[in-house]
Protein backbone atom coordinates (compact mmCIF):
# COMPACT_ATOMS: atom_id res chain seq x y z
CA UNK A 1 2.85 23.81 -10.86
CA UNK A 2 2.74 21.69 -7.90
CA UNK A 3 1.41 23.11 -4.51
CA UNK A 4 4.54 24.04 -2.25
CA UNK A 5 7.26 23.36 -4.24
CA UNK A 6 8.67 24.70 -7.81
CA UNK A 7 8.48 20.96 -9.80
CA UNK A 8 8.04 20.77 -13.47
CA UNK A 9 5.99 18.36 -14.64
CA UNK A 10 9.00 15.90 -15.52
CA UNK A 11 9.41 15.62 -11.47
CA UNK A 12 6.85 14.05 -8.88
CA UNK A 13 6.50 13.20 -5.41
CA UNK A 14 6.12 9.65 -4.28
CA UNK A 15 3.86 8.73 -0.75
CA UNK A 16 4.56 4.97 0.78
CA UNK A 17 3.75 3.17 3.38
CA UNK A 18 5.60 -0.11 3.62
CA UNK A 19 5.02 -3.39 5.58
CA UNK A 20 7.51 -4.51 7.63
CA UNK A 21 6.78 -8.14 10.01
CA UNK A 22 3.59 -7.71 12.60
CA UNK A 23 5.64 -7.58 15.89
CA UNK A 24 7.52 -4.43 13.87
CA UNK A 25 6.18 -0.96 12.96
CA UNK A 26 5.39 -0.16 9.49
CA UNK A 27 7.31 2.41 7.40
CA UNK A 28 5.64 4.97 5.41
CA UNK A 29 7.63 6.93 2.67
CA UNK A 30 7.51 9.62 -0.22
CA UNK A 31 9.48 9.63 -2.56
CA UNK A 32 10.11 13.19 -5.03
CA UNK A 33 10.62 11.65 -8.60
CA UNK A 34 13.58 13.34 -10.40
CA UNK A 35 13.54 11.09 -13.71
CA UNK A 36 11.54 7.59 -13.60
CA UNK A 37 9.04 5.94 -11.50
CA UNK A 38 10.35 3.58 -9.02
CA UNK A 39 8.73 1.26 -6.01
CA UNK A 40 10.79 -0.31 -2.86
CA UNK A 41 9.52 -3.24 -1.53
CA UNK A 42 11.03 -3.80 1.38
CA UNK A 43 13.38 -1.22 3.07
CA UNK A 44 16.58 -3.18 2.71
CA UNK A 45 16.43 -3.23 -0.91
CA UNK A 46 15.96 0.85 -1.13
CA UNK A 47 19.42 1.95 -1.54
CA UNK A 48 20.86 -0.50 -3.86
CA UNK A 49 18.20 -1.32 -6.50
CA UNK A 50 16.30 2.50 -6.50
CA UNK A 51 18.53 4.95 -5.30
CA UNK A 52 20.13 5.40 -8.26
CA UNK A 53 17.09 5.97 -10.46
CA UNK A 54 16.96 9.60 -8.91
CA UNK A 55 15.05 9.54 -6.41
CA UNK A 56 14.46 11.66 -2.85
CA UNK A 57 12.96 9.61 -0.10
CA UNK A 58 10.84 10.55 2.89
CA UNK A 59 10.10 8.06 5.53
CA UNK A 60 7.86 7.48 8.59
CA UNK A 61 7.25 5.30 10.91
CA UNK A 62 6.69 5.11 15.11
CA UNK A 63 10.33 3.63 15.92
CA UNK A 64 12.59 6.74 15.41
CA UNK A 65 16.12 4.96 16.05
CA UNK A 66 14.72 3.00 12.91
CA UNK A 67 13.99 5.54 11.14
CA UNK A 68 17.22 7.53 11.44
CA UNK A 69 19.36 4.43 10.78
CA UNK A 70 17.62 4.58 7.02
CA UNK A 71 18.48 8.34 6.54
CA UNK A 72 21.90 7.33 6.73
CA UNK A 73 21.17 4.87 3.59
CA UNK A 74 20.60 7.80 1.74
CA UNK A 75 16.78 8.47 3.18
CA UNK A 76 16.39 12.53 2.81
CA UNK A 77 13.33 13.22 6.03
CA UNK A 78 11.71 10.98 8.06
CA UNK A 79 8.04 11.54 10.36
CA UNK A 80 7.03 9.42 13.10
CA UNK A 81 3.78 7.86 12.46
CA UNK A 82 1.05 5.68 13.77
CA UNK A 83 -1.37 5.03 10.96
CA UNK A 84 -4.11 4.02 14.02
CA UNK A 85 -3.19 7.11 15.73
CA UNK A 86 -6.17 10.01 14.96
CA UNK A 87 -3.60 12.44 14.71
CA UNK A 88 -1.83 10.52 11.60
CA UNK A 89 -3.23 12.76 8.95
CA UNK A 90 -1.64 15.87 10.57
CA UNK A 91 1.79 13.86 10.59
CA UNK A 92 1.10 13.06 6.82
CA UNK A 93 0.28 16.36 6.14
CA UNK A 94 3.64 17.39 7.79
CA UNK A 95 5.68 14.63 6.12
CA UNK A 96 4.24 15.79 2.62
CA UNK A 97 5.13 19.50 3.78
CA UNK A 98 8.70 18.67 3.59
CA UNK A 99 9.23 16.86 0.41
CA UNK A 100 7.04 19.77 -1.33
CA UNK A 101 3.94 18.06 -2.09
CA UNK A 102 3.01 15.00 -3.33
CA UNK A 103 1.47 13.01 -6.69
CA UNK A 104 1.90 8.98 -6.23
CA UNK A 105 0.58 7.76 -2.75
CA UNK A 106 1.20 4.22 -2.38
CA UNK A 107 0.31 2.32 0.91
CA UNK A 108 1.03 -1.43 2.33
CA UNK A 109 0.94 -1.08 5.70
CA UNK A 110 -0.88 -4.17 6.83
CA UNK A 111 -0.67 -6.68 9.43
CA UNK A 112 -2.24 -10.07 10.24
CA UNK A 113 -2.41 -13.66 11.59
CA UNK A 114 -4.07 -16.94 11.63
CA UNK A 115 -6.53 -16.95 14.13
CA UNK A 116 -8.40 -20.38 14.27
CA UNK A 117 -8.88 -19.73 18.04
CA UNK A 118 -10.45 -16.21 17.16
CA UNK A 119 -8.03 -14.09 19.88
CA UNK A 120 -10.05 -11.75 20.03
CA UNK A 121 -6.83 -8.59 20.37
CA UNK A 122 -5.39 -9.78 17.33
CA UNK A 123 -8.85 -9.64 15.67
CA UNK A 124 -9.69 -5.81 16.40
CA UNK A 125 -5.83 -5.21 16.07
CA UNK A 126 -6.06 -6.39 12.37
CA UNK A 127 -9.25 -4.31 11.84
CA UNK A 128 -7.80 -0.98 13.28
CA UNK A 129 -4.64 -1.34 11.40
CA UNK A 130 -6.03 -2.63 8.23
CA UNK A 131 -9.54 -1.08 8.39
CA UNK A 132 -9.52 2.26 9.91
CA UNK A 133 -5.65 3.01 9.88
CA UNK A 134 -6.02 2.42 5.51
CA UNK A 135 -9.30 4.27 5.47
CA UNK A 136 -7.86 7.39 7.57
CA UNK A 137 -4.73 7.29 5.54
CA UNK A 138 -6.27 6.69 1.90
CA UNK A 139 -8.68 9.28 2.53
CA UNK A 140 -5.71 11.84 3.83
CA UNK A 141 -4.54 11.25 0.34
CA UNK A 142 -7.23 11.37 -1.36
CA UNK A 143 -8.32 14.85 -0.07
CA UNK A 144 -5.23 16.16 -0.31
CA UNK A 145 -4.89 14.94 -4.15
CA UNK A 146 -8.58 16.68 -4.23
CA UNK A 147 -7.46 19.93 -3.14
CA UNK A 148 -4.58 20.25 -4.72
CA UNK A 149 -6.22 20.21 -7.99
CA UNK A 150 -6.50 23.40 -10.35
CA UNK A 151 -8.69 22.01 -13.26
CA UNK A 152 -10.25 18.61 -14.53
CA UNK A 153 -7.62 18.51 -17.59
CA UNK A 154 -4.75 18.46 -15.20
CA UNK A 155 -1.80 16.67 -17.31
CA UNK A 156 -0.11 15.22 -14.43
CA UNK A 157 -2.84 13.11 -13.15
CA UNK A 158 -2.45 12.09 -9.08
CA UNK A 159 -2.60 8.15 -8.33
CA UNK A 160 -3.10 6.15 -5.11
CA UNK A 161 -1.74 2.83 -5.42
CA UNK A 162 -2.24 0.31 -2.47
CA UNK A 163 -1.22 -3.15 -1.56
CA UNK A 164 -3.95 -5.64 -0.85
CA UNK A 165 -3.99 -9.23 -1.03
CA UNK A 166 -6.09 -11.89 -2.79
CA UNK A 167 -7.13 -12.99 0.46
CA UNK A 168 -10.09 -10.61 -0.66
CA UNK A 169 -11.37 -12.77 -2.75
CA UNK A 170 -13.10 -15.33 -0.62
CA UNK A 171 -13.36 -15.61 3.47
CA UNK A 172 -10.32 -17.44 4.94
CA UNK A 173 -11.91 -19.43 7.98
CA UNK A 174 -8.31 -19.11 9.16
CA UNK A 175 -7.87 -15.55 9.02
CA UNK A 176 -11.19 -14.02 9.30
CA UNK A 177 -10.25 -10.02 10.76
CA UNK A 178 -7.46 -10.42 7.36
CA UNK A 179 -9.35 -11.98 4.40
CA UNK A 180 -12.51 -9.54 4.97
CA UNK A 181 -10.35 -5.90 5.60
CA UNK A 182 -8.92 -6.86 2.49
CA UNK A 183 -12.18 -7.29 1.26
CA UNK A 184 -12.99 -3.94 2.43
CA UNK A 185 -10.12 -2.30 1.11
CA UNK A 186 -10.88 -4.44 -2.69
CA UNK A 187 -14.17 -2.44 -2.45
CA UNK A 188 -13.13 0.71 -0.82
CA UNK A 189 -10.72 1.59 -3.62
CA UNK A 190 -13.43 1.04 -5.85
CA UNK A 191 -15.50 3.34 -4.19
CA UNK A 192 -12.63 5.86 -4.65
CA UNK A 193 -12.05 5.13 -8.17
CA UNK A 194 -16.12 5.80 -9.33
CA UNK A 195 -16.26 8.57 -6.37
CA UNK A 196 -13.22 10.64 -8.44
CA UNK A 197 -14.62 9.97 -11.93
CA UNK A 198 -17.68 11.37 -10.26
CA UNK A 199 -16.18 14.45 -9.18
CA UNK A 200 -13.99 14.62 -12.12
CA UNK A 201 -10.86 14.40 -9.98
CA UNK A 202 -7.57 13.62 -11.95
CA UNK A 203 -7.19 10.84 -9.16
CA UNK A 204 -6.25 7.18 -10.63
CA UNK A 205 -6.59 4.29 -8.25
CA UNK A 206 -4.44 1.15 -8.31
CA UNK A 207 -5.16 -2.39 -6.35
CA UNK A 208 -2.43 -4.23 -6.02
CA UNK A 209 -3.29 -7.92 -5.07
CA UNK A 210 -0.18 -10.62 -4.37
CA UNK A 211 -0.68 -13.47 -3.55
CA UNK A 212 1.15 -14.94 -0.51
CA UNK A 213 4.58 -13.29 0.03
CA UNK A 214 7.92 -14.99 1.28
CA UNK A 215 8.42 -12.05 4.05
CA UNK A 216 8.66 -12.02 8.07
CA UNK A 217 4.73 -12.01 7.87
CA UNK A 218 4.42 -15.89 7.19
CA UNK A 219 7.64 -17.28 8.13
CA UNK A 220 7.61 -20.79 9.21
CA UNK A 221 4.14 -21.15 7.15
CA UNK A 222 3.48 -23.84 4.25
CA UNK A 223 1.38 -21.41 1.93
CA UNK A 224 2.03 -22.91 -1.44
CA UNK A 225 3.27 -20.71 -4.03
CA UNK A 226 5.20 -18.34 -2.16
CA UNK A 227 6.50 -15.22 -4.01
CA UNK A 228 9.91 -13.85 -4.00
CA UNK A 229 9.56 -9.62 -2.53
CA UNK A 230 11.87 -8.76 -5.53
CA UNK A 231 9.83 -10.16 -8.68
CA UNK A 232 6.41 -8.45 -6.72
CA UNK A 233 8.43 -5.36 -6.25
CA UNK A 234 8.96 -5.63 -10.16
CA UNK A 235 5.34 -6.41 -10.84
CA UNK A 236 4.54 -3.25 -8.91
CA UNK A 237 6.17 -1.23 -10.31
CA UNK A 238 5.24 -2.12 -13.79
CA UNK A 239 1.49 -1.85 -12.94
CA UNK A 240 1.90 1.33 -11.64
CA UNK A 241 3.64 2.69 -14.75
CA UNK A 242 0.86 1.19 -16.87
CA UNK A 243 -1.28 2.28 -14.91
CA UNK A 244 -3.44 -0.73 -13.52
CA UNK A 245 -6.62 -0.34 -11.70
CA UNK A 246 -6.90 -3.68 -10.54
CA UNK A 247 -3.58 -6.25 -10.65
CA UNK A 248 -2.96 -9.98 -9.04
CA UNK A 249 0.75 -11.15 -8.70
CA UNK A 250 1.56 -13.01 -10.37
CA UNK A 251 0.23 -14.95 -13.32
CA UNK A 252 -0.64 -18.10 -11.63
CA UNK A 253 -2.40 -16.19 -8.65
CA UNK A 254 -4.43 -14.79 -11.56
CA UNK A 255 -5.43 -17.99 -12.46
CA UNK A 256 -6.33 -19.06 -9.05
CA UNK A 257 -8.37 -16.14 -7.83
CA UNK A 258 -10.42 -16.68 -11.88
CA UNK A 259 -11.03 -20.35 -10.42
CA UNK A 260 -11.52 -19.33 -6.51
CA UNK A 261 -14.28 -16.59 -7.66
CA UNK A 262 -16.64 -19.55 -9.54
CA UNK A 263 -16.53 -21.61 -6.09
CA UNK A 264 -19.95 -21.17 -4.89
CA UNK A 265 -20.22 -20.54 -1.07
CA UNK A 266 -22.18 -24.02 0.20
CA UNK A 267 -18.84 -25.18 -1.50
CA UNK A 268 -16.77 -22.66 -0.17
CA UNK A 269 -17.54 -22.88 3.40
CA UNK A 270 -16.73 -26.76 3.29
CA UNK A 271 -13.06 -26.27 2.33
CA UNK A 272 -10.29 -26.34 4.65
CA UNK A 273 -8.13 -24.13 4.02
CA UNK A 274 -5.30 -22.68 6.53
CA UNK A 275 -1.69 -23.12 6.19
């Protein structure tokens, strides 16, 4: 049994919040799972590539004409939703409330620049959205996966699965407020993935680390190695199913973070690197 709704154990409920380009809001969304596990990665691709794997989708966000335009793509609810607004957990809560409950939270919402000249607003903008907006959101999650939980051996285990970025692995002089809150995040899920072992919480935890993305985000940028959304949607989604505490997409991002974790700082902080 599932708290507020009547699921068997074949069935789940799905919690996402998606990035869309920094002068945008995000999106968040749950999705109930009818059959198989499925992740969007961007909103346009929803209704054509996972729609028809079964699934119910809730959505939030602060634009509301947005938001209804996707529940005409098939989108079942929609919440508006500020993730740096204090009152975001009671619009989760509310959101979750109408899908039935929930047992997959996955969140992206992110945003971020380069800042050589250190603006100072996009700085603490970055930090509020991807410091205390994840931490107020993950947590919501988290306690809610906490207290929704009727014994230890639970056989439908919760997960929260998040989008980070390997721009946690060293300090980007170029953006300094977006390489270390993904930094924070790496080692906040971690904290969350001993603290629920601790507690014996059926809780799972999954970092998801691309590398750079070919999205709104960095349009116009010359980051080498850019990634198609669709093949990291696909990685996603197959870490999740596996069930992958810690992935970098792709392969040769793998290889890059091995090589960028051996550089030792004096070294480090002699590079340029920047677009």
């Amino acid at each position: 049994m599932f708290f507020g709704n009547k699921m068997s154990y074949t069935q789940k409920n799905f919690v996402h919040l998606q990035l869309i380009k920094t002068n945008l809001p995000f999106i968040k969304t749950i999705w109930q799972r009818k059959q198989s596990l499925w992740v969007p990665h961007r909103a346009s691709e929803w209704k054509w590539q996972y729609a028809p794997k079964g699934w119910q989708v809730g959505i939030a966000g602060r634009r509301t004409e947005r938001l209804q335009a996707l529940t005409a793509e098939g989108i079942a609810c929609y919440q508006q939703i500020d993730v740096t607004s204090a009152d975001a957990p009671h619009q989760l809560q509310q959101l979750i409330d109408k899908l039935g409950g929930m047992d997959l939270y996955f969140h992206s919402s992110g945003i971020g620049w380069q800042n050589n000249q250190l603006d100072i607003e996009k700085e603490l903008k970055t930090v509020e959205t991807n410091g205390m907006g994840f931490t107020r959101m993950v947590d919501t999650a988290f306690n809610w996966f906490a207290a929704h939980t009727t014994t230890t051996e639970n056989k439908h285990p919760y997960r929260i699965a998040c989008i980070t970025s390997i721009a946690g692995t060293k300090g980007l002089g170029a953006a300094p407020a977006y390489s270390a809150t993904k930094r924070f995040q790496n080692h906040y899920l971690e904290c969350l993935a001993q603290q629920a072992r601790m507690r014996q919480l059926p809780i799972s935890i999954t970092d998801l680390r691309p590398g750079f993305v070919a999205t709104d985000l960095i349009a116009g940028s010359k980051y080498p190695l850019q990634l198609r959304a669709e093949e990291v949607a696909k990685h996603i989604v197959h870490a999740i199913e596996k069930g992958k505490e810690v992935k970098v997409i792709d392969w040769r991002y793998a290889i890059l973070v091995f090589f960028w974790r051996h550089i030792p700082r004096w070294l480090w902080t002699r590079l340029k690197i920047s677009q």
